[in-house]
C-alpha atoms as a PDB file:
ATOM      1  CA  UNK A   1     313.703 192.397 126.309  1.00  0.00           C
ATOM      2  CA  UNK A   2     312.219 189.762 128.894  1.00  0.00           C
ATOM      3  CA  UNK A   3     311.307 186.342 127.665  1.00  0.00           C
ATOM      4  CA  UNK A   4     307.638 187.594 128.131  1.00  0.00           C
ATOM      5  CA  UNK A   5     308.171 190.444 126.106  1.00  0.00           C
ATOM      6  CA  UNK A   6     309.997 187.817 123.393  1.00  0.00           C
ATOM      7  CA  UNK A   7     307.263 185.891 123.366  1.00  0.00           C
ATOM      8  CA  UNK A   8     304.230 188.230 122.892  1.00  0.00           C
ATOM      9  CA  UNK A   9     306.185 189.799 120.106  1.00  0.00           C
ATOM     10  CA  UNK A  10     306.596 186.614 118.587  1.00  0.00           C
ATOM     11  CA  UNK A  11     310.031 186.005 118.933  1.00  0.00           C
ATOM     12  CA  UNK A  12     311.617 182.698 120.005  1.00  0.00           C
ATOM     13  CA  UNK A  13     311.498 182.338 124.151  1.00  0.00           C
ATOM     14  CA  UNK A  14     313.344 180.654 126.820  1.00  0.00           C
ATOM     15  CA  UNK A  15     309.797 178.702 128.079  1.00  0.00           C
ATOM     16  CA  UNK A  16     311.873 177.323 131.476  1.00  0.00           C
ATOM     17  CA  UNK A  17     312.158 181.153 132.305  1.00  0.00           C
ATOM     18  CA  UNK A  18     310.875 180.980 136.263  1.00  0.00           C
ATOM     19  CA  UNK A  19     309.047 184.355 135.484  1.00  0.00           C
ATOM     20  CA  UNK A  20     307.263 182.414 132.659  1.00  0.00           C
ATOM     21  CA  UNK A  21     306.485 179.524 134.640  1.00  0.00           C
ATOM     22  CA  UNK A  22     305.448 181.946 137.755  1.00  0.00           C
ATOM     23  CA  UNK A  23     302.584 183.427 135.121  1.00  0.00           C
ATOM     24  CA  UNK A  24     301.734 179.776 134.016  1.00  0.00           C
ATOM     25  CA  UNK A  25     301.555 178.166 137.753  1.00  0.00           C
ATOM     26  CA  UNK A  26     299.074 181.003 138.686  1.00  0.00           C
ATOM     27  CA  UNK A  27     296.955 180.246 135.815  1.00  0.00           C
ATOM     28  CA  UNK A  28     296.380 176.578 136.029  1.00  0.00           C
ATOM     29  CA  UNK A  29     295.959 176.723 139.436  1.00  0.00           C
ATOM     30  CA  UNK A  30     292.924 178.928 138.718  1.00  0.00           C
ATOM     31  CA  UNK A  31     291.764 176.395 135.923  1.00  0.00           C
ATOM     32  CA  UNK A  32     292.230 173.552 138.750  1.00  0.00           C
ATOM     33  CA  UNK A  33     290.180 175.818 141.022  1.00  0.00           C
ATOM     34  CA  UNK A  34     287.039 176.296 138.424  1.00  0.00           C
ATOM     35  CA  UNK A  35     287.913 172.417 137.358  1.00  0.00           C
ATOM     36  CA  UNK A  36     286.611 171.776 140.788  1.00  0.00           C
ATOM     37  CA  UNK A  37     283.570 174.220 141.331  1.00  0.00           C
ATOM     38  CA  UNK A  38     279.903 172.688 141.121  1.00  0.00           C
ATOM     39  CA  UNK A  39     278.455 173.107 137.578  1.00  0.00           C
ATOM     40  CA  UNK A  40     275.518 174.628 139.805  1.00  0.00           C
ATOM     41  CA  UNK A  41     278.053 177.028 141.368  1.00  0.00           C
ATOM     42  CA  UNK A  42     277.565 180.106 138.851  1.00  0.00           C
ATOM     43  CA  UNK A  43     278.425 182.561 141.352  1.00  0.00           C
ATOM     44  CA  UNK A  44     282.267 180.870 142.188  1.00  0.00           C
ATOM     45  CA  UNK A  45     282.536 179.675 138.499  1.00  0.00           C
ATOM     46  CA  UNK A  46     282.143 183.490 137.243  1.00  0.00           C
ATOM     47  CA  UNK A  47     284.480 184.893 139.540  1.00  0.00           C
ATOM     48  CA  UNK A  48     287.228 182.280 138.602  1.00  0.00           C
ATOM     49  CA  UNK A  49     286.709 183.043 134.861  1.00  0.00           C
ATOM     50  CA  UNK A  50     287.025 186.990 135.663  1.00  0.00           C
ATOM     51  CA  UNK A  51     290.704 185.964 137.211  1.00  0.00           C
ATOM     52  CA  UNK A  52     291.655 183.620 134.171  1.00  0.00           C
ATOM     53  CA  UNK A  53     291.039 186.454 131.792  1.00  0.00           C
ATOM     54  CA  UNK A  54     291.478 189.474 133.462  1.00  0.00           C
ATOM     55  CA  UNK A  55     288.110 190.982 133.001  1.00  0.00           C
ATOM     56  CA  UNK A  56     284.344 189.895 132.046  1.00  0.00           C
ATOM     57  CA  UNK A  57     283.027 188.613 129.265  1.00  0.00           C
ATOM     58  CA  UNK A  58     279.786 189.182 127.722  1.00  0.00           C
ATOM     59  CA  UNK A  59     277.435 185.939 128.024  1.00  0.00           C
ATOM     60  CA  UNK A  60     280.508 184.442 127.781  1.00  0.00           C
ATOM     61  CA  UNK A  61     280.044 180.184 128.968  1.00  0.00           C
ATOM     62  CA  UNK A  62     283.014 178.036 130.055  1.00  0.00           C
ATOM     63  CA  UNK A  63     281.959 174.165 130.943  1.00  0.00           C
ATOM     64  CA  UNK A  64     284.121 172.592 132.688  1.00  0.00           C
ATOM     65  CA  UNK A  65     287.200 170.723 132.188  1.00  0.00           C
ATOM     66  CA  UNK A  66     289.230 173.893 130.883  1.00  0.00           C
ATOM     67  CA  UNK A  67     292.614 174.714 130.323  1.00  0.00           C
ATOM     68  CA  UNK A  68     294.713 177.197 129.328  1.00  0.00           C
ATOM     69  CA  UNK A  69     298.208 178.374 129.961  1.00  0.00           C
ATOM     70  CA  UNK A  70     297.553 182.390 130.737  1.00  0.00           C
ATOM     71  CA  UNK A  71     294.149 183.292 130.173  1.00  0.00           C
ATOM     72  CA  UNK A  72     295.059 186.794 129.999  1.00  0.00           C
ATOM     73  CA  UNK A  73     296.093 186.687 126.276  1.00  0.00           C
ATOM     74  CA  UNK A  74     292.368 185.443 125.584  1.00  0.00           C
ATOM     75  CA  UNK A  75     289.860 187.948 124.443  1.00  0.00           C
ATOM     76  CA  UNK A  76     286.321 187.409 123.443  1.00  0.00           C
ATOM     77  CA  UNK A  77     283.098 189.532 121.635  1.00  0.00           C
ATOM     78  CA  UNK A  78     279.567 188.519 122.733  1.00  0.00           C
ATOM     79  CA  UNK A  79     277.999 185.310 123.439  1.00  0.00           C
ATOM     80  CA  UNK A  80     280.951 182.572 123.480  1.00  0.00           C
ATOM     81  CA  UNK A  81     280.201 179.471 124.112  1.00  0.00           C
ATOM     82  CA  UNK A  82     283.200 176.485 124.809  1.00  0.00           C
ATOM     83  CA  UNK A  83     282.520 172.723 125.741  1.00  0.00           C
ATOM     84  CA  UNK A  84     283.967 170.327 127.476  1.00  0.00           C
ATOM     85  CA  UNK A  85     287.578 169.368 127.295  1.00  0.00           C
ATOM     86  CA  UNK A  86     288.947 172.579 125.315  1.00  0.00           C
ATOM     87  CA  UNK A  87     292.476 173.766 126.113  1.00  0.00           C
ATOM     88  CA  UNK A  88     293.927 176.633 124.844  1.00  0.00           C
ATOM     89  CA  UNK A  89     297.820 177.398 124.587  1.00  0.00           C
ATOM     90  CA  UNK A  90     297.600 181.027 124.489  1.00  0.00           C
ATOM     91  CA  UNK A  91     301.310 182.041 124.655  1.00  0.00           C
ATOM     92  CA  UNK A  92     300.215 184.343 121.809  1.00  0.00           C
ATOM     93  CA  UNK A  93     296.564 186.205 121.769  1.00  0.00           C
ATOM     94  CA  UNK A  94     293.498 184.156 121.116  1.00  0.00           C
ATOM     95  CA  UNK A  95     290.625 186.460 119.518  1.00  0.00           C
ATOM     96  CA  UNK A  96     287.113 185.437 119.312  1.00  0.00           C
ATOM     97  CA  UNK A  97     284.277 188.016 117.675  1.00  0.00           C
ATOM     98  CA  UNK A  98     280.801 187.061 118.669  1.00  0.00           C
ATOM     99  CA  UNK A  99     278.911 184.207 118.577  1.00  0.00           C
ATOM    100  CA  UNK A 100     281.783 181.646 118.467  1.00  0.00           C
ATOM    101  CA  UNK A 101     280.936 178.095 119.329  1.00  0.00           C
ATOM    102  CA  UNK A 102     283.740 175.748 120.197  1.00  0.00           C
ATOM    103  CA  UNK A 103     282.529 171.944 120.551  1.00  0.00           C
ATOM    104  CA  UNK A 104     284.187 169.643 123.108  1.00  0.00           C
ATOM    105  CA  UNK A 105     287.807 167.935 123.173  1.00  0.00           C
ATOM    106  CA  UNK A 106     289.288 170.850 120.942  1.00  0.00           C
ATOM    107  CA  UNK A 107     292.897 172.609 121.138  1.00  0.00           C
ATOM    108  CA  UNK A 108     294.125 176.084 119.883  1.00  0.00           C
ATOM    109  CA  UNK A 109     297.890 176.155 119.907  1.00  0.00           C
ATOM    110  CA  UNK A 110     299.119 179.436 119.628  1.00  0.00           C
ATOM    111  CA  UNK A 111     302.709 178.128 120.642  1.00  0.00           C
ATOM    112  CA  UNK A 112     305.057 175.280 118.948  1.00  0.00           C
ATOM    113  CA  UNK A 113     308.847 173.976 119.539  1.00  0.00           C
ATOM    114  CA  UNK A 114     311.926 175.023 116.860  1.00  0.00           C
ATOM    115  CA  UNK A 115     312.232 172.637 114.145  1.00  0.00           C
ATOM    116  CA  UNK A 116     316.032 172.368 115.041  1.00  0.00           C
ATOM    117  CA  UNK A 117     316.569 169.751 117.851  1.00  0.00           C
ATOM    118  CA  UNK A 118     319.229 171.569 119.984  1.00  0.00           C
ATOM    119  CA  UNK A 119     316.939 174.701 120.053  1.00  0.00           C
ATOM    120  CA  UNK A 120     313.921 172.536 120.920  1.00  0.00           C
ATOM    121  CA  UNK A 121     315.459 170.260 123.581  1.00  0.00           C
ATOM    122  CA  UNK A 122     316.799 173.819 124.997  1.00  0.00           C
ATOM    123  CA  UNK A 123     313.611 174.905 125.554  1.00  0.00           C
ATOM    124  CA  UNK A 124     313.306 177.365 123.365  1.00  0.00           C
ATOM    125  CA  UNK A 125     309.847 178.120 121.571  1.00  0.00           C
ATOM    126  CA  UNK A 126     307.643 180.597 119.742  1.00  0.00           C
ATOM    127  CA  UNK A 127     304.274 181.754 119.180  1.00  0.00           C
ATOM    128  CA  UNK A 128     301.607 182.656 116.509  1.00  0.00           C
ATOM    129  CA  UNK A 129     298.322 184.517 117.497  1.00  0.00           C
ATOM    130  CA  UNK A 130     294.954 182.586 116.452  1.00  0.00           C
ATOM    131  CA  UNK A 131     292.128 184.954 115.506  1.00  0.00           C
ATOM    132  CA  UNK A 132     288.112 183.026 115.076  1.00  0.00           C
ATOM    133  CA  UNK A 133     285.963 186.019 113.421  1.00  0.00           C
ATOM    134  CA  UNK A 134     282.378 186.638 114.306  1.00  0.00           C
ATOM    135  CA  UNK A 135     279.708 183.347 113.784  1.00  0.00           C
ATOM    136  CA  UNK A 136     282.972 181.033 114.059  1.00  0.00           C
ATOM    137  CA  UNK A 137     281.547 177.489 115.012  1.00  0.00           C
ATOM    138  CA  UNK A 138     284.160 174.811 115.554  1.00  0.00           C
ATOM    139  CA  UNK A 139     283.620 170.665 115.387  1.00  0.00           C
ATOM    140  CA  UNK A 140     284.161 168.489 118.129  1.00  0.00           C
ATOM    141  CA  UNK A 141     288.223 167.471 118.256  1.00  0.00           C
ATOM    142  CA  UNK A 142     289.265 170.110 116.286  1.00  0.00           C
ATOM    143  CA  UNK A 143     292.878 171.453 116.451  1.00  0.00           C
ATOM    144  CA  UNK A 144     294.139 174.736 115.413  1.00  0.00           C
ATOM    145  CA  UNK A 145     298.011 175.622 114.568  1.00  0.00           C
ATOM    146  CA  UNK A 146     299.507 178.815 115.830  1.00  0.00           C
ATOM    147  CA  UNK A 147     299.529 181.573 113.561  1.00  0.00           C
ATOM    148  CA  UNK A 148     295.791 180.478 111.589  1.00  0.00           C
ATOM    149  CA  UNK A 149     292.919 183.216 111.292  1.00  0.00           C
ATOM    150  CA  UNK A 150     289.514 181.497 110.353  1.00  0.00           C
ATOM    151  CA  UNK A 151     286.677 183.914 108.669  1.00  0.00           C
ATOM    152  CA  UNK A 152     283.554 184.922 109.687  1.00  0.00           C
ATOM    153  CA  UNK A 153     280.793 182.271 109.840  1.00  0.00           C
ATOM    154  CA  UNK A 154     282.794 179.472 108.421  1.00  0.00           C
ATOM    155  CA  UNK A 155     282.017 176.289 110.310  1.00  0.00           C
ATOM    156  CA  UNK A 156     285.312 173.340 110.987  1.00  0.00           C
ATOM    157  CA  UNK A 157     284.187 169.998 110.773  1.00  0.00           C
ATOM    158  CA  UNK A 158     284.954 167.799 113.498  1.00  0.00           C
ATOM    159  CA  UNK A 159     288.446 166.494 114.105  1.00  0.00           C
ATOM    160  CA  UNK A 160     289.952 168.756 111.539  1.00  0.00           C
ATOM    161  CA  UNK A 161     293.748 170.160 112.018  1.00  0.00           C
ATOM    162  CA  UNK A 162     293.300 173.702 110.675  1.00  0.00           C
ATOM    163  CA  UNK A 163     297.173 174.506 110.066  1.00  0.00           C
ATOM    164  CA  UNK A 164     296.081 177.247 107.249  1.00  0.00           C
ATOM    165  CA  UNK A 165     293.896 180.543 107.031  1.00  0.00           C
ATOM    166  CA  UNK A 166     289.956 179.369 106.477  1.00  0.00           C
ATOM    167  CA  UNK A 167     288.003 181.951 104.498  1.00  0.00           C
ATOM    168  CA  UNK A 168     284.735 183.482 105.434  1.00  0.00           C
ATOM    169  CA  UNK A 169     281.571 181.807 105.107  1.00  0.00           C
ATOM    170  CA  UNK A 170     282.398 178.056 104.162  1.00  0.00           C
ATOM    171  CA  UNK A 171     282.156 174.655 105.608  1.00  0.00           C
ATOM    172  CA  UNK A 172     286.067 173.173 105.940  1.00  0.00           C
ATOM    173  CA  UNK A 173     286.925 169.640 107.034  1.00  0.00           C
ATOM    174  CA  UNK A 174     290.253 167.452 106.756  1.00  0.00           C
ATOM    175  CA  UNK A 175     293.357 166.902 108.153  1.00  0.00           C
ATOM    176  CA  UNK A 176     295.230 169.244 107.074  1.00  0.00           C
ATOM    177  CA  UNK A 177     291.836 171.159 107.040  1.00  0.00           C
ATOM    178  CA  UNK A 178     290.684 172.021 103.316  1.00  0.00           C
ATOM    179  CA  UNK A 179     287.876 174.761 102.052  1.00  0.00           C
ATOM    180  CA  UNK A 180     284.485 171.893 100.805  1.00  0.00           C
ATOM    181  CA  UNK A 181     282.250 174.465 100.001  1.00  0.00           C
ATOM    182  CA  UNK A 182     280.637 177.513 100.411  1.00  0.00           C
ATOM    183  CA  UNK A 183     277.436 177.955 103.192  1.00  0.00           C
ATOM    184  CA  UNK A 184     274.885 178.789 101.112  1.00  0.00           C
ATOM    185  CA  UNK A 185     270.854 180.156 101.848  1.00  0.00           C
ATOM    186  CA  UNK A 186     269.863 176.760 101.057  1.00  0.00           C
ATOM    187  CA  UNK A 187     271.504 175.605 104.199  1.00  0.00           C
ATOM    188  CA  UNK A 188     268.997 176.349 106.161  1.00  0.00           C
ATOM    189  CA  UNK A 189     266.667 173.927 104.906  1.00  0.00           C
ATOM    190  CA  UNK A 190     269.438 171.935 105.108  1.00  0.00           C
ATOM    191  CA  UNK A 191     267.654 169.873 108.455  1.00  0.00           C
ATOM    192  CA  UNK A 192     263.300 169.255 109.343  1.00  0.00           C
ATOM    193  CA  UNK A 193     261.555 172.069 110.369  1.00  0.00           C
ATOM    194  CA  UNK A 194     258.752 170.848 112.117  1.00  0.00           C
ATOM    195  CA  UNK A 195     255.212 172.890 110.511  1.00  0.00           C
ATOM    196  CA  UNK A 196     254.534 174.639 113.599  1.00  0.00           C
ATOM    197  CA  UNK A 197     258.012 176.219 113.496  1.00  0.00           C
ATOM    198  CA  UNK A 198     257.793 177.076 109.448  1.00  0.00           C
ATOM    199  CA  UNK A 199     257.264 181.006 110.112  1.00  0.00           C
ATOM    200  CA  UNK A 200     259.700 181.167 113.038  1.00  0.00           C
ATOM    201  CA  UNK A 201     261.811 184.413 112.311  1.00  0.00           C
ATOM    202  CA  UNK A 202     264.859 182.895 114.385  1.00  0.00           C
ATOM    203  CA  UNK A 203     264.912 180.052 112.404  1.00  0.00           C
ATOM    204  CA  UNK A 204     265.138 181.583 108.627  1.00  0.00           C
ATOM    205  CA  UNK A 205     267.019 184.856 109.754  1.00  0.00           C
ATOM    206  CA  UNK A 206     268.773 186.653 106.425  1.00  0.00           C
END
């Protein structure tokens, strides 16, 4: 077994493998490339995104700065949306369902160094998928450990370290990042609705 194989089966890896780093090289020079495009430039930007994850992505939107190590091991559902600043370490698979919102400045670390110094200053490492179910949205400055699966339509406040699994359907905030409540129907009265807008279907769907 390879030290690719090693490390998509979760096993510890040998990170300074050249094959490893060949992968890795190949993918942030296509993040430098997109890094670079014209936010205007849809046509180049798409293309660029196709080669980072090996395939398209429905109404999927990338903005610009964005980082990841392979791209490959990302997958997405339907309507995506990532800000500014986001990197993802996705040594292990990142899964998104649909309608996941990621604000700007966050990190998703699938991957982490041995707790034991002589394996970690040998460069060994491992890695833990991350899963976001459908109606995921996640705060501005959020990080997320390897290994965490957060629920459908729970919502991470902003600058939370999710290091834990996050049920489905609640509002979680904290560092580490703790369950506050559940999202309720009254949350969406939670903010104004102006009168004109009272009998707006997409604003009170069930």
């Amino acid at each position: 077994m390879n030290n690719y194989e090693k490390m998509r089966a979760g096993y510890l890896h040998f990170c300074q493998d050249p094959a490893l780093l060949a992968k890795l090289n190949r993918c942030r020079d296509l993040c430098h490339d997109f890094n670079l495009c014209r936010p205007s430039d849809d046509e180049r930007r798409r293309k660029i995104i196709r080669e980072i994850f090996g395939g398209e992505y429905a109404k999927l939107t990338v903005v610009s700065p964005f980082w990841c190590d392979y791209g490959i091991h990302m997958s997405f559902g339907t309507n995506c949306f990532i800000n500014y600043g986001c990197v993802f370490l996705d040594e292990a698979p990142i899964k998104m369902g649909n309608y996941v919102f990621i604000a700007p400045n966050c990190c998703f670390s699938t991957v982490a160094h041995p707790l034991d110094v002589g394996q970690r200053n040998n460069y060994w490492e491992f890695a833990k998928p991350i899963t976001l179910e459908d109606n995921v949205w996640i705060g501005a400055m959020v990080t997320i450990c390897p290994g965490v699966t957060i629920g459908a339509g729970s919502v991470i406040g902003a600058g939370s370290v999710v290091v834990k699994d996050i049920p489905p359907g609640v509002v979680a905030a904290g560092n580490p990042c703790q369950v506050l409540r559940p999202i309720t129907e009254a949350d969406k009265r939670r903010y104004p609705v102006h009168p004109e807008d009272e009998h707006n279907p997409s604003l009170f769907l069930s």
